[in-house]
N, C-alpha and C. Protein backbone atom coordinates (compact mmCIF):
# COMPACT_ATOMS: atom_id res chain seq x y z
N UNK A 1 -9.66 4.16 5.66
CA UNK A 1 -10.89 4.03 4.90
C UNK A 1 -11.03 2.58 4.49
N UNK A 2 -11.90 2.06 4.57
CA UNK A 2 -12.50 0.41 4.43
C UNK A 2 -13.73 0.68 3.50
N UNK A 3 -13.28 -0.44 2.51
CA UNK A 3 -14.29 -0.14 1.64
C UNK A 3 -15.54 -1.88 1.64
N UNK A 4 -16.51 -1.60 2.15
CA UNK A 4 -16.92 -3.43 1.59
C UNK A 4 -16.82 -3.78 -0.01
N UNK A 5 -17.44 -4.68 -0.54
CA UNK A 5 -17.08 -5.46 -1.74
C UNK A 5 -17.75 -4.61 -2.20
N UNK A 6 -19.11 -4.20 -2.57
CA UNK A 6 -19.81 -3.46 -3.51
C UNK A 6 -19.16 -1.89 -3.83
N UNK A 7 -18.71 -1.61 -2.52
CA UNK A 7 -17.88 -0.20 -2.76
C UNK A 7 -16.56 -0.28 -3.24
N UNK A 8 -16.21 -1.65 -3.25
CA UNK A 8 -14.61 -1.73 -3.62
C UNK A 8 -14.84 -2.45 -5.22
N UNK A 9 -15.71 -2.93 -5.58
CA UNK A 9 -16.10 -3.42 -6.73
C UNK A 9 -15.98 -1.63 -7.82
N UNK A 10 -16.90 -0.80 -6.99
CA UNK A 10 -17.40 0.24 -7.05
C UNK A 10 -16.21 1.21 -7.78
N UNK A 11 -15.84 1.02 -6.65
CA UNK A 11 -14.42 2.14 -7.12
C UNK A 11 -13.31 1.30 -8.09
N UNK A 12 -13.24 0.22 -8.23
CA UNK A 12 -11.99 -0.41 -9.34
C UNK A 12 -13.04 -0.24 -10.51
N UNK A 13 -14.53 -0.31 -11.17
CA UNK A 13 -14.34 0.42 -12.62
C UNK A 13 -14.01 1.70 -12.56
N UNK A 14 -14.57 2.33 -11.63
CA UNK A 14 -14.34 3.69 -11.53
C UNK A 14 -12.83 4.15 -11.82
N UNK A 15 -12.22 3.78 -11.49
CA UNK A 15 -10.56 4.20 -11.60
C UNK A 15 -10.40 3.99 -12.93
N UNK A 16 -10.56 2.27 -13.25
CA UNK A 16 -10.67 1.78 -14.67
C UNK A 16 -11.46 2.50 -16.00
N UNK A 17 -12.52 3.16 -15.69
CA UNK A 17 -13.55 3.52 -16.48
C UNK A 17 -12.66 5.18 -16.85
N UNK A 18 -11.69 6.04 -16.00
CA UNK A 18 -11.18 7.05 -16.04
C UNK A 18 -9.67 6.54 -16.80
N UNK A 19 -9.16 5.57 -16.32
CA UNK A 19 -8.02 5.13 -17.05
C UNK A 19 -8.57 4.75 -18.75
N UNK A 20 -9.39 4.45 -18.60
CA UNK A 20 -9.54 3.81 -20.55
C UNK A 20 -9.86 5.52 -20.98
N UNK A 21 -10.65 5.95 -20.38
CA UNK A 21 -10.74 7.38 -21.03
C UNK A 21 -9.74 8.27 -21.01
N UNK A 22 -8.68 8.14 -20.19
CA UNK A 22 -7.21 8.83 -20.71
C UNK A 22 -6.72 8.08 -21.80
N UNK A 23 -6.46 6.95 -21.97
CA UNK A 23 -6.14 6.59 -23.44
C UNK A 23 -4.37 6.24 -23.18
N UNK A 24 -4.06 6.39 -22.00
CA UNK A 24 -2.91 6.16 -22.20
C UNK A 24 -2.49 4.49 -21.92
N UNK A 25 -1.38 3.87 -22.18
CA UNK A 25 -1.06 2.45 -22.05
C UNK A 25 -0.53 2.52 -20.27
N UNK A 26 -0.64 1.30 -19.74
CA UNK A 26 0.24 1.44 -18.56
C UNK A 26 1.37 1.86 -18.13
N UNK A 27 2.26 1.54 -19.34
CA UNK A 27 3.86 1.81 -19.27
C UNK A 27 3.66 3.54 -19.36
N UNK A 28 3.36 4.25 -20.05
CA UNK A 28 3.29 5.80 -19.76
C UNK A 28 2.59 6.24 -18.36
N UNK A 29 1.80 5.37 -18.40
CA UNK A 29 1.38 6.29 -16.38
C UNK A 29 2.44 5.63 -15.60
N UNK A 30 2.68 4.63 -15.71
CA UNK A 30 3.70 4.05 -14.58
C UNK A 30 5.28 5.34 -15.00
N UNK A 31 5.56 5.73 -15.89
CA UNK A 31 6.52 6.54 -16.04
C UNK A 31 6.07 7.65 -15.10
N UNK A 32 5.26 8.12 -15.50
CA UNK A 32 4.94 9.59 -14.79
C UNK A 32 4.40 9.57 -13.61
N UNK A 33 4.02 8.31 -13.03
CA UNK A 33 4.26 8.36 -11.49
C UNK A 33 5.24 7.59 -11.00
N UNK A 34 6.25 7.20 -11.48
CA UNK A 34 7.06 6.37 -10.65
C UNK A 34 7.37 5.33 -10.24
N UNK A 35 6.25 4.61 -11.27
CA UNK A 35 6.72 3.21 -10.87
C UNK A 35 6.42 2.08 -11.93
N UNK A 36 5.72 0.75 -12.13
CA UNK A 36 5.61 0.39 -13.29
C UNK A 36 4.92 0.22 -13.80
N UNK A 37 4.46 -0.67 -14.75
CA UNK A 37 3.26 -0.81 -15.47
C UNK A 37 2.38 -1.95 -14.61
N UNK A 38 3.00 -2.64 -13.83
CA UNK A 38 2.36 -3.96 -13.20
C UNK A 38 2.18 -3.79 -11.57
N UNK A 39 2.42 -2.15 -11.45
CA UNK A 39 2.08 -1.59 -10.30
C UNK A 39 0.49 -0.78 -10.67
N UNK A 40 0.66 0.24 -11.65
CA UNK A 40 -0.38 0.38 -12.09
C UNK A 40 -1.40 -0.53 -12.30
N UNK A 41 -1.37 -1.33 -12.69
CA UNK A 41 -2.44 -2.38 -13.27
C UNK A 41 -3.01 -3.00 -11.64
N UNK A 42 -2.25 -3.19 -10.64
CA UNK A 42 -2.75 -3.57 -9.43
C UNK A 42 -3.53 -2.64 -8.23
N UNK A 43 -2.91 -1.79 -9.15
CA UNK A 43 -4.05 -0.36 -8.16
C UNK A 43 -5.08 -0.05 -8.87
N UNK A 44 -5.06 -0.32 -10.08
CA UNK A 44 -6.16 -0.04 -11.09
C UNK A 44 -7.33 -1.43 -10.23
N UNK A 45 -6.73 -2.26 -9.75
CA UNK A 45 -8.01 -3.46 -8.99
C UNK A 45 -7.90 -3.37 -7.91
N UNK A 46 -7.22 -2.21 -6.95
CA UNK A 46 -6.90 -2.00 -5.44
C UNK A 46 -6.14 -3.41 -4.79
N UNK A 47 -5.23 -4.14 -5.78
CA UNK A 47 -4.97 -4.97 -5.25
C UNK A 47 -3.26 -4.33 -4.29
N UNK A 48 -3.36 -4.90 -3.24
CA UNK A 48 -1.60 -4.48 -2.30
C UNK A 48 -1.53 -3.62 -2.32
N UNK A 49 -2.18 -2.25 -2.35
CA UNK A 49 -2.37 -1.14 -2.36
C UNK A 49 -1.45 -0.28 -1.14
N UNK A 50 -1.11 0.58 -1.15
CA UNK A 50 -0.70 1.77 0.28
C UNK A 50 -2.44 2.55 0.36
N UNK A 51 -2.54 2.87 1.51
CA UNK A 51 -4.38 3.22 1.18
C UNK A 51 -3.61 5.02 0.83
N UNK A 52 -2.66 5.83 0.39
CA UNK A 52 -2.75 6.62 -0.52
C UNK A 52 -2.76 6.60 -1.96
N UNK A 53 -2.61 5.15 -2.83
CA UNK A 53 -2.37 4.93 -3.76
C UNK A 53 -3.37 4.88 -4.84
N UNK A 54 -4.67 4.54 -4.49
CA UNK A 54 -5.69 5.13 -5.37
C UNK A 54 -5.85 6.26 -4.97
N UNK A 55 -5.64 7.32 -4.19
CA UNK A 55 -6.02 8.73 -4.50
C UNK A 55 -4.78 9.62 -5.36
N UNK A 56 -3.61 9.03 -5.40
CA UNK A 56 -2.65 9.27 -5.88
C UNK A 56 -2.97 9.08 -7.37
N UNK A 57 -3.53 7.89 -8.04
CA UNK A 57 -3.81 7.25 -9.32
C UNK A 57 -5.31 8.26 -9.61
N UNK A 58 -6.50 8.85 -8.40
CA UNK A 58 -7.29 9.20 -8.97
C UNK A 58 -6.91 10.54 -9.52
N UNK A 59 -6.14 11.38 -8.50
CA UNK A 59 -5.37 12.82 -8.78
C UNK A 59 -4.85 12.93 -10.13
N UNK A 60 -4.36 11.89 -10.41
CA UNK A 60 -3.73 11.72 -11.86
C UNK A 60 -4.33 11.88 -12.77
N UNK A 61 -5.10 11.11 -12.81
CA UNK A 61 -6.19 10.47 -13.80
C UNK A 61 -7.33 11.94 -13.95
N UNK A 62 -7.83 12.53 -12.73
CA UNK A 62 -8.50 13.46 -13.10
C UNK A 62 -7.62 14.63 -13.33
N UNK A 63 -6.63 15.05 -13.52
CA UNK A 63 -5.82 16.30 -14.05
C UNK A 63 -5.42 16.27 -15.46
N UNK A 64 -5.18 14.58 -15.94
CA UNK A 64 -4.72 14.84 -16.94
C UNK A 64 -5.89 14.73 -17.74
N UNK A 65 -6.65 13.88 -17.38
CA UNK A 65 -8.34 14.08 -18.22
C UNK A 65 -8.65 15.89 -18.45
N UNK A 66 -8.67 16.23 -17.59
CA UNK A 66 -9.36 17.63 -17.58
C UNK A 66 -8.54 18.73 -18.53
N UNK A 67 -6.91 17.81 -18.41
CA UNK A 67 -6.22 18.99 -19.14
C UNK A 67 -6.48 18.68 -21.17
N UNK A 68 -6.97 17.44 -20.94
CA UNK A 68 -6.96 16.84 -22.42
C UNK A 68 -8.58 17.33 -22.48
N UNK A 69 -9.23 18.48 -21.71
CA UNK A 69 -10.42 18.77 -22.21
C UNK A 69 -11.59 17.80 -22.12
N UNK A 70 -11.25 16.55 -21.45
CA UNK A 70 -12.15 15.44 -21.16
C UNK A 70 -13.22 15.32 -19.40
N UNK A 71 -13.98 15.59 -19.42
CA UNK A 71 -14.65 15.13 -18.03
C UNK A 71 -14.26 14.00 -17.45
N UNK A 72 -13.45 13.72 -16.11
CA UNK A 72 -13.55 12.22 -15.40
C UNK A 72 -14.84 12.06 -15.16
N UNK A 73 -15.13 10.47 -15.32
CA UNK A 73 -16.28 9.80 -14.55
C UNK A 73 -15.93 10.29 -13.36
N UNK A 74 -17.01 10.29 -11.90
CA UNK A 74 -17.23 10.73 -10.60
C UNK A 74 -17.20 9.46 -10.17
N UNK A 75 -16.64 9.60 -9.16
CA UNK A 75 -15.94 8.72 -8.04
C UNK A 75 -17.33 8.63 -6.67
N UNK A 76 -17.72 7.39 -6.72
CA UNK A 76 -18.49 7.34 -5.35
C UNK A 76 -17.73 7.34 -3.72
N UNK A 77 -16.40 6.81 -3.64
CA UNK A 77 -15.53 7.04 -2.64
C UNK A 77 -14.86 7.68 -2.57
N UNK A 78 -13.85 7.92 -3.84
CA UNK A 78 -12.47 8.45 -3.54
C UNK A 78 -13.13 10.24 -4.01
N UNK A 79 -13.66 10.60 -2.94
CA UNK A 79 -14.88 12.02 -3.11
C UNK A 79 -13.74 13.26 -2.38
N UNK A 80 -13.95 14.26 -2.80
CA UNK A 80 -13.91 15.56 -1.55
C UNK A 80 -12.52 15.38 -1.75
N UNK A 81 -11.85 16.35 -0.98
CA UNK A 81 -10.32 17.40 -0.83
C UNK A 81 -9.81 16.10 0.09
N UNK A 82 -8.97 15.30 -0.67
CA UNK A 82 -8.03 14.62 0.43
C UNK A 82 -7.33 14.61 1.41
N UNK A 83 -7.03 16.40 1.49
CA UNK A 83 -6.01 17.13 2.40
C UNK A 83 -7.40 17.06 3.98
N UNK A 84 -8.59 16.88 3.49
CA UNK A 84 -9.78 16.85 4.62
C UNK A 84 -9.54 14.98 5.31
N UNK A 85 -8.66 14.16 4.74
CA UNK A 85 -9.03 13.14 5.56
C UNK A 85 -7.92 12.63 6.43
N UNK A 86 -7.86 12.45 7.43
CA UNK A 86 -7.21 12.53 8.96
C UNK A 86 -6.26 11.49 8.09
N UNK A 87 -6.80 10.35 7.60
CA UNK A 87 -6.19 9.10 7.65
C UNK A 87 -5.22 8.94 6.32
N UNK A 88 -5.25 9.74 5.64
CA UNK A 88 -4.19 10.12 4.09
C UNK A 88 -2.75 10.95 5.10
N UNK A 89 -2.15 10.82 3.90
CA UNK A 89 -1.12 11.59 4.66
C UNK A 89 -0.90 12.67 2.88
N UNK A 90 -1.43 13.57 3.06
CA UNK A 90 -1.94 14.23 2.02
C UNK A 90 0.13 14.60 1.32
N UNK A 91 0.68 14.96 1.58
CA UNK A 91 2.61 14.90 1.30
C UNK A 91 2.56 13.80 0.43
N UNK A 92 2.08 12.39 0.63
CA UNK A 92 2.77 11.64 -0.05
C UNK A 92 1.47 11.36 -1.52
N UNK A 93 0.61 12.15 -1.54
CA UNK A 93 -0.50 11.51 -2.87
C UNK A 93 0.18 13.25 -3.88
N UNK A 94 0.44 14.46 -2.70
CA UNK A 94 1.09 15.55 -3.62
C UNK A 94 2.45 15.35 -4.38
N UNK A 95 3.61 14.37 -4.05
CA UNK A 95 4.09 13.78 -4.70
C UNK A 95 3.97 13.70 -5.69
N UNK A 96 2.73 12.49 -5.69
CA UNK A 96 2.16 11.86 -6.93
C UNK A 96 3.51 10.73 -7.49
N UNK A 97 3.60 9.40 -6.60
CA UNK A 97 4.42 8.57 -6.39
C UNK A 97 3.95 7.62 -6.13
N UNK A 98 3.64 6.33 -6.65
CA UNK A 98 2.99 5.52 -6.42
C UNK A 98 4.00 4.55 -5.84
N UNK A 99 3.47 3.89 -4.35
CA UNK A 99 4.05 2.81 -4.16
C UNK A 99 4.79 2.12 -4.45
């Protein structure tokens, strides 16, 4: 999946705009997926990314929103059942292991 600038602009508030509304600091998501706070913060801007790693961070982000009773903002890319796209390798975002 290739995103141009407006769609990749697009999707980093989007991730961002769901991360401030969980409320949590970096160092707690980087715990609970596996890795650190300055890994988080670079997928939060799609920067060096694995291309499962924002769907991994969006999976997150919308489960624990929903379980805290909160609506995620909607995603213009990272859309639809991931297990539907050829090019994910859907094993490693069920994990839920970030890079």
């Amino acid at each position: 999946m290739s995103l141009n600038k407006k769609e990749r602009e697009r999707t980093i508030n989007e991730l961002q705009s769901n991360f401030r509304l969980l409320g949590k600091s970096l160092a707690e998501v980087a715990i609970q997926l596996g890795t650190t706070p300055q890994r988080v913060a670079e997928i939060l801007k799609l920067e060096n990314v694995a291309i499962e790693d924002p769907w991994i961070l969006r999976q997150y982000l919308n489960e624990q929103l929903v379980q805290m009773g909160r609506k995620p903002f909607p995603y213009s890319k990272l859309t639809g059942d991931y297990h539907a796209y050829w090019f994910l390798n859907s094993s490693i975002i069920e994990r839920q292991v970030l890079s």
